[in-house]
Every structure is written in structure tokens, then in C-alpha cells.
N, C-alpha and C. Protein backbone atom coordinates (compact mmCIF):
# COMPACT_ATOMS: atom_id res chain seq x y z
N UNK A 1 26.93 -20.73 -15.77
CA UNK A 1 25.90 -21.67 -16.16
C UNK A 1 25.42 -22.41 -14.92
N UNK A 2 23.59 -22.31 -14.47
CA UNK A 2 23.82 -23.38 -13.56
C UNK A 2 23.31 -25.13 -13.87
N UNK A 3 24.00 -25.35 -12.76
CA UNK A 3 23.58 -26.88 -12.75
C UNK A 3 22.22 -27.39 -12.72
N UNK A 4 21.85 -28.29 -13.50
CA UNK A 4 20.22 -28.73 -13.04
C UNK A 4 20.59 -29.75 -11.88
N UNK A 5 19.56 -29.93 -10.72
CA UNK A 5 19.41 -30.69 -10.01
C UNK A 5 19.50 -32.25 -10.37
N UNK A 6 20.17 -33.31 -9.78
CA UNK A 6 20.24 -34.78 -10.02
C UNK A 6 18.83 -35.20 -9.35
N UNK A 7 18.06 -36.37 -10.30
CA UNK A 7 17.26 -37.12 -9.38
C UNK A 7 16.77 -36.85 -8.12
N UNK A 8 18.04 -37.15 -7.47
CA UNK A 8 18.18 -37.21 -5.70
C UNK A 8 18.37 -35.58 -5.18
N UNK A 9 18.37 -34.95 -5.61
CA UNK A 9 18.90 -33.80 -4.87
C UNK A 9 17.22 -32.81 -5.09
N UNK A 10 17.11 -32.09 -3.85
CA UNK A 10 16.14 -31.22 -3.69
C UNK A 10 16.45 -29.88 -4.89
N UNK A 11 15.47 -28.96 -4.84
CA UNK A 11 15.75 -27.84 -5.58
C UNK A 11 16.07 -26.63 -5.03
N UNK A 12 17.06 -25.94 -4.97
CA UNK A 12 17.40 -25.22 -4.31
C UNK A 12 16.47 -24.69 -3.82
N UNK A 13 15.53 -23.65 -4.60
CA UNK A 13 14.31 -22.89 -3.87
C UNK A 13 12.75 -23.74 -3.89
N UNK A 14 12.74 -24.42 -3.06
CA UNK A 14 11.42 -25.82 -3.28
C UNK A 14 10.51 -24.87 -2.48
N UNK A 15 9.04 -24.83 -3.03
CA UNK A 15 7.99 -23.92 -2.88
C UNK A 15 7.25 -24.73 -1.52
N UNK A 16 7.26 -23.67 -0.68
CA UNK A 16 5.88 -24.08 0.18
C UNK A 16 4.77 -23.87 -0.23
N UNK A 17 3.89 -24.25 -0.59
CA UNK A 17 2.78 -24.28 -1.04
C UNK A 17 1.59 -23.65 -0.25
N UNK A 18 2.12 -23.92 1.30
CA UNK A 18 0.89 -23.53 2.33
C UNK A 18 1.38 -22.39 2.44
N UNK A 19 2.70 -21.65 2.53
CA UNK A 19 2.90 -20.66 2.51
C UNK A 19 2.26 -19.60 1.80
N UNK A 20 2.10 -20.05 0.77
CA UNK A 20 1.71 -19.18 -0.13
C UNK A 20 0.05 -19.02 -0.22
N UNK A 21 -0.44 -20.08 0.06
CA UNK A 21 -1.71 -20.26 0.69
C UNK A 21 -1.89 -19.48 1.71
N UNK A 22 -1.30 -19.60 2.17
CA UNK A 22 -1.75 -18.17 3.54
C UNK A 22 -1.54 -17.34 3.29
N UNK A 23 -0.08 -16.48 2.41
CA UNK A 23 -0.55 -15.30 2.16
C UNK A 23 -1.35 -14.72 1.15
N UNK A 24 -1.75 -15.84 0.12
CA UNK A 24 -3.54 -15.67 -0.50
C UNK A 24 -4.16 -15.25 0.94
N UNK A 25 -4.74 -15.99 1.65
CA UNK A 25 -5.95 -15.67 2.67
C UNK A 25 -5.48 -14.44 3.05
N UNK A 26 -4.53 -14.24 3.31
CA UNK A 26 -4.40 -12.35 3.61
C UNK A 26 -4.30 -11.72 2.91
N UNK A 27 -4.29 -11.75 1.71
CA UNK A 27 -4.29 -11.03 0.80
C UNK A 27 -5.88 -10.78 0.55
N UNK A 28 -6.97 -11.87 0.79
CA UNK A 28 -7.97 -11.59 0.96
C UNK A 28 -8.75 -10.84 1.82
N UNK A 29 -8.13 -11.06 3.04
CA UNK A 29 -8.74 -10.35 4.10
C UNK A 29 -8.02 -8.83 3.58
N UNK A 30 -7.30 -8.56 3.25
CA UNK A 30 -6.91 -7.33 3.10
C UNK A 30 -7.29 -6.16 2.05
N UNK A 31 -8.25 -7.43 1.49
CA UNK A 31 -9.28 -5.86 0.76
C UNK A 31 -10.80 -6.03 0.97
N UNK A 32 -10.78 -6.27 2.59
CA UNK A 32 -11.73 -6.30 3.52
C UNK A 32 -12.96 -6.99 3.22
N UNK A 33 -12.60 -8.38 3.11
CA UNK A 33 -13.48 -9.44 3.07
C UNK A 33 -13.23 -10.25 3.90
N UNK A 34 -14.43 -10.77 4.31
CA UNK A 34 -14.19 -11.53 5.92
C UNK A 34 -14.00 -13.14 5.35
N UNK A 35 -13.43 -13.51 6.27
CA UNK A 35 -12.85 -14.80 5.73
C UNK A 35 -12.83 -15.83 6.71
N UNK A 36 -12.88 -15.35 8.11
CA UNK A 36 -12.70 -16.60 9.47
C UNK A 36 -14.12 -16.85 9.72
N UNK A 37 -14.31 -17.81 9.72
CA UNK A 37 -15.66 -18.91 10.42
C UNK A 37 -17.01 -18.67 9.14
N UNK A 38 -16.48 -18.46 7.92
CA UNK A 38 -17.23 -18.31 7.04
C UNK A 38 -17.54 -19.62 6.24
N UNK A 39 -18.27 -20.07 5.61
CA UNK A 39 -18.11 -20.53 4.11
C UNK A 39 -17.84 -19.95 3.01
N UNK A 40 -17.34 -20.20 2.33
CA UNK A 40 -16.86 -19.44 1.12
C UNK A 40 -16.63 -20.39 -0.07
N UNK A 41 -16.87 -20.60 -0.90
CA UNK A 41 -16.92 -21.41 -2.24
C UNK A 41 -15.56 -20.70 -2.48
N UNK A 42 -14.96 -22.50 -2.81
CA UNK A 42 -13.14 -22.12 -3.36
C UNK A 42 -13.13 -20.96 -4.71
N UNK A 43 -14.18 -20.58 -5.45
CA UNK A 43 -14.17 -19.60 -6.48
C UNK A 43 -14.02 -18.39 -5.97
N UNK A 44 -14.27 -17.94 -4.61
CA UNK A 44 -14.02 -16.73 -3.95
C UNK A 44 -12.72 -16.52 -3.65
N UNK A 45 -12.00 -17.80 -3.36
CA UNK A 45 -10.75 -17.40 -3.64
C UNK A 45 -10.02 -17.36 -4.35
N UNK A 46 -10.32 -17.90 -5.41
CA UNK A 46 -9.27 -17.57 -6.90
C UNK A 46 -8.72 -16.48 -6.70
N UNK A 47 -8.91 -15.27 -6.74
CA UNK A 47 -8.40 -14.24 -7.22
C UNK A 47 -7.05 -13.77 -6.25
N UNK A 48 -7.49 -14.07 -5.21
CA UNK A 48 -6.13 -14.16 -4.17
C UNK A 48 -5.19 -15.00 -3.93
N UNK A 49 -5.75 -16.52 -4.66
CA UNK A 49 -4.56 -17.42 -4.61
C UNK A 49 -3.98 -17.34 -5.94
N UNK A 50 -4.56 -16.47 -7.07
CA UNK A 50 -3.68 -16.27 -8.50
C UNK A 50 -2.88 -15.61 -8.67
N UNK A 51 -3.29 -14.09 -7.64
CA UNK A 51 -2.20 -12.80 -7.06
C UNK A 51 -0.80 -13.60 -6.53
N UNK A 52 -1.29 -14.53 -5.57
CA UNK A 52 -0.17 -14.66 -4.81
C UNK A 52 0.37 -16.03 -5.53
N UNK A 53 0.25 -16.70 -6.40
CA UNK A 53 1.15 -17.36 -7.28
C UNK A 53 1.90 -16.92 -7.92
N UNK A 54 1.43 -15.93 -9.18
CA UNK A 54 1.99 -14.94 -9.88
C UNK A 54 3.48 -13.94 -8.94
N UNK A 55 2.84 -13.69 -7.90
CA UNK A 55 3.94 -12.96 -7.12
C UNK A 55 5.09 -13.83 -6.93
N UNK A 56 4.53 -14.86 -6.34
CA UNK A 56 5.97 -16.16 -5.90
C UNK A 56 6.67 -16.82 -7.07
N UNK A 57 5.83 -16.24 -8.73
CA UNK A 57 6.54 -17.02 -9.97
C UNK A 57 6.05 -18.51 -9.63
N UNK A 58 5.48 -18.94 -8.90
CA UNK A 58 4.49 -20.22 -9.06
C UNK A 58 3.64 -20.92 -10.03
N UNK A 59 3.67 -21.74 -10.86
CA UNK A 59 2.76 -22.26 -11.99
C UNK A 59 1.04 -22.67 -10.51
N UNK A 60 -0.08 -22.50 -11.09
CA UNK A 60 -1.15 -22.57 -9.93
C UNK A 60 -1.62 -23.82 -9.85
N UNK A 61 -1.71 -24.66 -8.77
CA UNK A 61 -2.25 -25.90 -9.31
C UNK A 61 -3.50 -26.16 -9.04
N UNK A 62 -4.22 -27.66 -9.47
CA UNK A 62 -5.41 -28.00 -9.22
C UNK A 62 -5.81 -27.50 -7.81
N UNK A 63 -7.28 -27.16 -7.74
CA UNK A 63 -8.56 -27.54 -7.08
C UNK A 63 -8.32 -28.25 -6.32
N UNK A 64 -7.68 -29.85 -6.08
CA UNK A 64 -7.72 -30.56 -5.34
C UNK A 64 -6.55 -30.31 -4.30
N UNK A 65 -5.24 -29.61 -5.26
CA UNK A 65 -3.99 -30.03 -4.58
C UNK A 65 -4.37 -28.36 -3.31
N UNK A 66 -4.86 -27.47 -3.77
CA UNK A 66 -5.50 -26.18 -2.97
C UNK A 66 -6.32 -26.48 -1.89
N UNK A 67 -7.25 -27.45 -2.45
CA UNK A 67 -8.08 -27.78 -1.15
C UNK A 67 -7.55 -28.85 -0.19
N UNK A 68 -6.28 -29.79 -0.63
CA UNK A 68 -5.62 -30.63 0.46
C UNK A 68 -5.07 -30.01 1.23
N UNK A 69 -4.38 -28.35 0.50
CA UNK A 69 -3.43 -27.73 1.32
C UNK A 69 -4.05 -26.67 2.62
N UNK A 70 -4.98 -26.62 1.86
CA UNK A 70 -6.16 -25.81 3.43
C UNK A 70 -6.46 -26.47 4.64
N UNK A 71 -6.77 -28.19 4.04
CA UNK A 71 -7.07 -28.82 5.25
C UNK A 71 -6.08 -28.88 6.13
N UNK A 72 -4.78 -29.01 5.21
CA UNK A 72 -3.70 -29.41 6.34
C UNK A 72 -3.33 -27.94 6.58
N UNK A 73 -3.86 -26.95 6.24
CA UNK A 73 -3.44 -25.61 7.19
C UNK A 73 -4.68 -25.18 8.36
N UNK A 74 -5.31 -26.12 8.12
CA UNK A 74 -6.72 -26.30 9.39
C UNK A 74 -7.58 -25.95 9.04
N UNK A 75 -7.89 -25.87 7.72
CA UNK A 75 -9.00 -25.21 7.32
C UNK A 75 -10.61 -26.38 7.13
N UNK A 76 -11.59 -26.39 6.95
CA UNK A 76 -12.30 -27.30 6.95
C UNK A 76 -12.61 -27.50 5.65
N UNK A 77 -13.07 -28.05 4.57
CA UNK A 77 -13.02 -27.92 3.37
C UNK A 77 -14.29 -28.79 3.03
N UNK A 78 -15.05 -28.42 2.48
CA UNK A 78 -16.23 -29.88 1.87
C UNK A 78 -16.05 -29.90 0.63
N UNK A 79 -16.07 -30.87 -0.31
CA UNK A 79 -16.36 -31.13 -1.50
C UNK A 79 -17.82 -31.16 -2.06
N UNK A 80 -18.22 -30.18 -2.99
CA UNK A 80 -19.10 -30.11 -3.56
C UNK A 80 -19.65 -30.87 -4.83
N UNK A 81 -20.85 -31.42 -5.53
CA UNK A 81 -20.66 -31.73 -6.92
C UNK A 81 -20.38 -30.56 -8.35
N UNK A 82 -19.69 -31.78 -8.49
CA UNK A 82 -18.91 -30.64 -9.89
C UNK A 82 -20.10 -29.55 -10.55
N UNK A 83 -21.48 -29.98 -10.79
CA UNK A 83 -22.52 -29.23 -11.31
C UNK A 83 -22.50 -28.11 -10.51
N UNK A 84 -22.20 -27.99 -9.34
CA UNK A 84 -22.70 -26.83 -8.14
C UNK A 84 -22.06 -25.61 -8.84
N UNK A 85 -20.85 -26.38 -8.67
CA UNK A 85 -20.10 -24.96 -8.95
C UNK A 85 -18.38 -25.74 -10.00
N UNK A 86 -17.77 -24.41 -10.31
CA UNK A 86 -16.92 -24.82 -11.33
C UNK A 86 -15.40 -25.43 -10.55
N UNK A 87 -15.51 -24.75 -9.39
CA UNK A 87 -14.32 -24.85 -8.29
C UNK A 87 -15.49 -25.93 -7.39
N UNK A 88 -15.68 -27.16 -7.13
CA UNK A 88 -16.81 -27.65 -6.61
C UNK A 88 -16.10 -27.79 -5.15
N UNK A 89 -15.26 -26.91 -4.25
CA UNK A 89 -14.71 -27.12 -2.77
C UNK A 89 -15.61 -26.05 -2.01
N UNK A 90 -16.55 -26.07 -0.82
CA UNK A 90 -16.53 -25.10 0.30
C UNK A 90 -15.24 -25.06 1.10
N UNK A 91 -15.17 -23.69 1.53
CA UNK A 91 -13.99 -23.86 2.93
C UNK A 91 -14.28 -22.59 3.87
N UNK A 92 -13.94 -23.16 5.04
CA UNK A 92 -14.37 -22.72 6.32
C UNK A 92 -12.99 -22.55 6.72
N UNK A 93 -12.21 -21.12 7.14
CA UNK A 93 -10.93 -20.96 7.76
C UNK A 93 -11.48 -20.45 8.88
N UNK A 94 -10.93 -21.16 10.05
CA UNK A 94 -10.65 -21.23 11.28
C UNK A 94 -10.26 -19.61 11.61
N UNK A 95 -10.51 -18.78 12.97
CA UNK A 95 -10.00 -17.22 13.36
C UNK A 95 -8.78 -17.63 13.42
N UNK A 96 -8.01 -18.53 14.12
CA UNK A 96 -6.47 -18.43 14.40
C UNK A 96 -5.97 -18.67 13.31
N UNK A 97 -6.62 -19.35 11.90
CA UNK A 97 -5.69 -19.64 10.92
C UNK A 97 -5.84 -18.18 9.94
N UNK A 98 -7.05 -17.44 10.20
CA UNK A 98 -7.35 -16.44 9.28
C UNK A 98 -6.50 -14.97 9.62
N UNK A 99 -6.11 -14.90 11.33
CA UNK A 99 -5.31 -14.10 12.29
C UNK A 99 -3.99 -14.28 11.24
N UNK A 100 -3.28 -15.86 11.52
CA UNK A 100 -1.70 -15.49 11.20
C UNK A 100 -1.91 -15.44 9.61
N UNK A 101 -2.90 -15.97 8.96
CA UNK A 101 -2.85 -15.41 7.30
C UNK A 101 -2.70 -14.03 7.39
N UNK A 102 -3.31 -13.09 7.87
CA UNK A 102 -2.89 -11.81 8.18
C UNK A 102 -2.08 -11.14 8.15
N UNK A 103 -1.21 -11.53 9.58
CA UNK A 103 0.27 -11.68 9.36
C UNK A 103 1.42 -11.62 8.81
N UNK A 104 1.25 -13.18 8.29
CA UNK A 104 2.04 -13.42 7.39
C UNK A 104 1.93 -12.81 6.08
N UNK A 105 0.95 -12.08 5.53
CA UNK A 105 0.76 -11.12 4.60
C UNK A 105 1.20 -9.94 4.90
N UNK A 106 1.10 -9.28 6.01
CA UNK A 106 1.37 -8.09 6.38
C UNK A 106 3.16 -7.95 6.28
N UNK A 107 3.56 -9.26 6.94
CA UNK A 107 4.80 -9.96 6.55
C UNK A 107 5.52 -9.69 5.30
N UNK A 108 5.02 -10.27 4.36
CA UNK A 108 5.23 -10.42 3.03
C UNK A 108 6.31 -11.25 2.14
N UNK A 109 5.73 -11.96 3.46
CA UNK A 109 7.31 -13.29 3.22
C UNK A 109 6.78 -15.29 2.56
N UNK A 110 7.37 -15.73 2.35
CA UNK A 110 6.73 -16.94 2.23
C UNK A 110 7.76 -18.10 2.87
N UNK A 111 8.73 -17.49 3.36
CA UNK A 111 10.11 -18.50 3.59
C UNK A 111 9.23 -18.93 4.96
């Protein structure tokens, strides 16, 4: 039987989030869609950040918590109005961040 975690104690396997975020973006680039120094409406990436949730057993979260996690993986991100679009984020990934998404997909790791 195992133990549930106390309060204070971490979870054994605690999710990187950006991890998995990056290997979405390679998972995108890898069925040859360009992805560095682009704009791209966060709806273009659904489909690669749902693959790669599903893979990691990840529940997917908000729009917002996706687009905080890009910025802080260097990505540029604008907020759109909600009318624009249903995912209302642009994002612009950087070549060096779109390179090791690559990678780290080719990888196939998230640790």
C-alpha cells in the first residue's frame, strides 16, 4: 500500500511542466511545422501540448498557466482579446528555444 504524501512533503514524481512544454514544441516541429521566430496562435498548439500531456499522464492546464510557462521558457507570448480567438495567447519561440525543443523530443525524456 502506498503512503499519501503529508502537507509538507513534495510528491515523489512532481511534474515539470516546462518540460513537457518543450517536448510539445518538438513534437510540433516534428511533423514539419515551423515553429522558431514565428507567430503562432496558442490554438496551433493544442494538439502537441495534448499529445504530450496524455503521454506524461498529465491532467492539461489553463491557457494562462501554458502561456506563463513559455514565457519563462523564453518564449514571447502576447495576449489577445478573448473574441479573437478561443485560446486568446500569440507566441513567438525563439531558434535556440525551438533547437533544444527538438532535442529534447528527439530525447524523449522529460526528467
Amino acid at each position: 500500500m502506498t503512503e499519501q504524501p503529508s502537507l509538507f512533503e513534495n510528491p515523489a514524481e512532481a511534474v515539470d511542466l516546462g518540460r513537457i512544454i518543450l517536448y510539445a514544441l518538438g513534437d510540433f516541429q516534428s511533423r514539419r511545422k515551423v515553429l522558431a521566430e514565428r507567430e503562432l496562435a496558442l490554438d496551433r498548439l493544442r494538439g502537441a501540448l495534448k499529445r504530450a500531456f496524455e503521454k506524461f499522464a498529465v491532467a492539461e492546464p489553463s491557457d494562462e498557466i501554458v502561456a506563463d510557462e513559455l514565457e519563462r521558457l523564453g518564449a514571447r507570448v502576447k495576449r489577445v482579446p478573448s473574441f479573437v480567438a478561443k485560446h486568446p495567447f500569440r507566441v513567438v519561440v525563439p531558434s535556440e528555444i525551438a533547437c533544444a525543443a527538438r532535442e529534447h523530443y528527439a530525447d524523449g525524456r522529460t526528467e
